[in-house]
C-alpha atoms as a PDB file:
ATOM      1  CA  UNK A   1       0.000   0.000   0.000  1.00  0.00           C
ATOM      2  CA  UNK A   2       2.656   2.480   0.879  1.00  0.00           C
ATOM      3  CA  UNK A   3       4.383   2.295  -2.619  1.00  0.00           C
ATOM      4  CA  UNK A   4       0.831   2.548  -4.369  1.00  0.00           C
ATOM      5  CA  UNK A   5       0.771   5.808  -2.029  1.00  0.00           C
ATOM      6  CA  UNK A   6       4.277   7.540  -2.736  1.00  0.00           C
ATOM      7  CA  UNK A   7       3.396   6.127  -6.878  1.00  0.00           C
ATOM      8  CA  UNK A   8       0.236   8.059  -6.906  1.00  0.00           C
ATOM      9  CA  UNK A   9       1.957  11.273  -5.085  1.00  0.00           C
ATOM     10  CA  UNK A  10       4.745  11.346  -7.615  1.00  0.00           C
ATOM     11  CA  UNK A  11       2.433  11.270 -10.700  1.00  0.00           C
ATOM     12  CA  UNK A  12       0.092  13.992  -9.004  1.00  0.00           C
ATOM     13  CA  UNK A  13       3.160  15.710  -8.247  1.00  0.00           C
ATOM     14  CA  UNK A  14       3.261  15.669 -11.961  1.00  0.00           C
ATOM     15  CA  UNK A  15       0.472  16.597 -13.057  1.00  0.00           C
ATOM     16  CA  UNK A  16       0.318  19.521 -10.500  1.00  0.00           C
ATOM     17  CA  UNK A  17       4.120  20.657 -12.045  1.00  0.00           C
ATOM     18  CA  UNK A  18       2.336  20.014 -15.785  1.00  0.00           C
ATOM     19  CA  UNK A  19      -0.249  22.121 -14.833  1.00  0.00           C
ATOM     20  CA  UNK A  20       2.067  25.124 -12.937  1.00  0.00           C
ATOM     21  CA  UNK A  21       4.408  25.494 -16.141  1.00  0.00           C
ATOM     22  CA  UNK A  22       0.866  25.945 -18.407  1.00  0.00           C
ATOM     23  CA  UNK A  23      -0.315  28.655 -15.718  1.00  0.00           C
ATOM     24  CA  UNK A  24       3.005  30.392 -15.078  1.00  0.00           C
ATOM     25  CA  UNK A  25       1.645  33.398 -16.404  1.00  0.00           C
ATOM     26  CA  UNK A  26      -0.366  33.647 -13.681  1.00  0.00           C
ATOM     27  CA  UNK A  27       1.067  34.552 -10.298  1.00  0.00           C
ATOM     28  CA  UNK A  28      -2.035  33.720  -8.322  1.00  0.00           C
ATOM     29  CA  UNK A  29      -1.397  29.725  -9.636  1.00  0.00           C
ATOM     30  CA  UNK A  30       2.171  30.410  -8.632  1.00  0.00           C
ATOM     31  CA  UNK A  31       1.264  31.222  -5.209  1.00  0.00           C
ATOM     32  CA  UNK A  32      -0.962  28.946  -5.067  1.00  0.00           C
ATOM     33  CA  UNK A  33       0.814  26.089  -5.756  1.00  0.00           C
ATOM     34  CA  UNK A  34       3.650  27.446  -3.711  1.00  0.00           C
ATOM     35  CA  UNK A  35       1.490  27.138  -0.619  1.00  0.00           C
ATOM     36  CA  UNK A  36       0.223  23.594  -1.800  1.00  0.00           C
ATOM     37  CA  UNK A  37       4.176  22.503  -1.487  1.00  0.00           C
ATOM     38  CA  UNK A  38       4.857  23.744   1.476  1.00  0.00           C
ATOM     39  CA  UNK A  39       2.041  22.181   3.158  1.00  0.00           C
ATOM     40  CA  UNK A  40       2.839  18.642   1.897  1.00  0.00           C
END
């Protein structure tokens, strides 16, 4: 179960990054996702 865990972080963790480099226009999606990091 654990490795299915850290598995699924890393590709959300992926996605997320994906997502931030599409956005990084956009500083509110920067700070957002800045706070999102910090709290994991």
């Amino acid at each position: 179960m654990k490795v299915q865990t850290e598995l699924f972080s890393s590709i959300a963790s992926r996605i997320l990054h994906q997502t931030a480099m599409s956005f990084s226009g956009h500083q509110e999606v920067n700070s957002l996702l800045l706070m999102f990091y910090e709290f994991f």
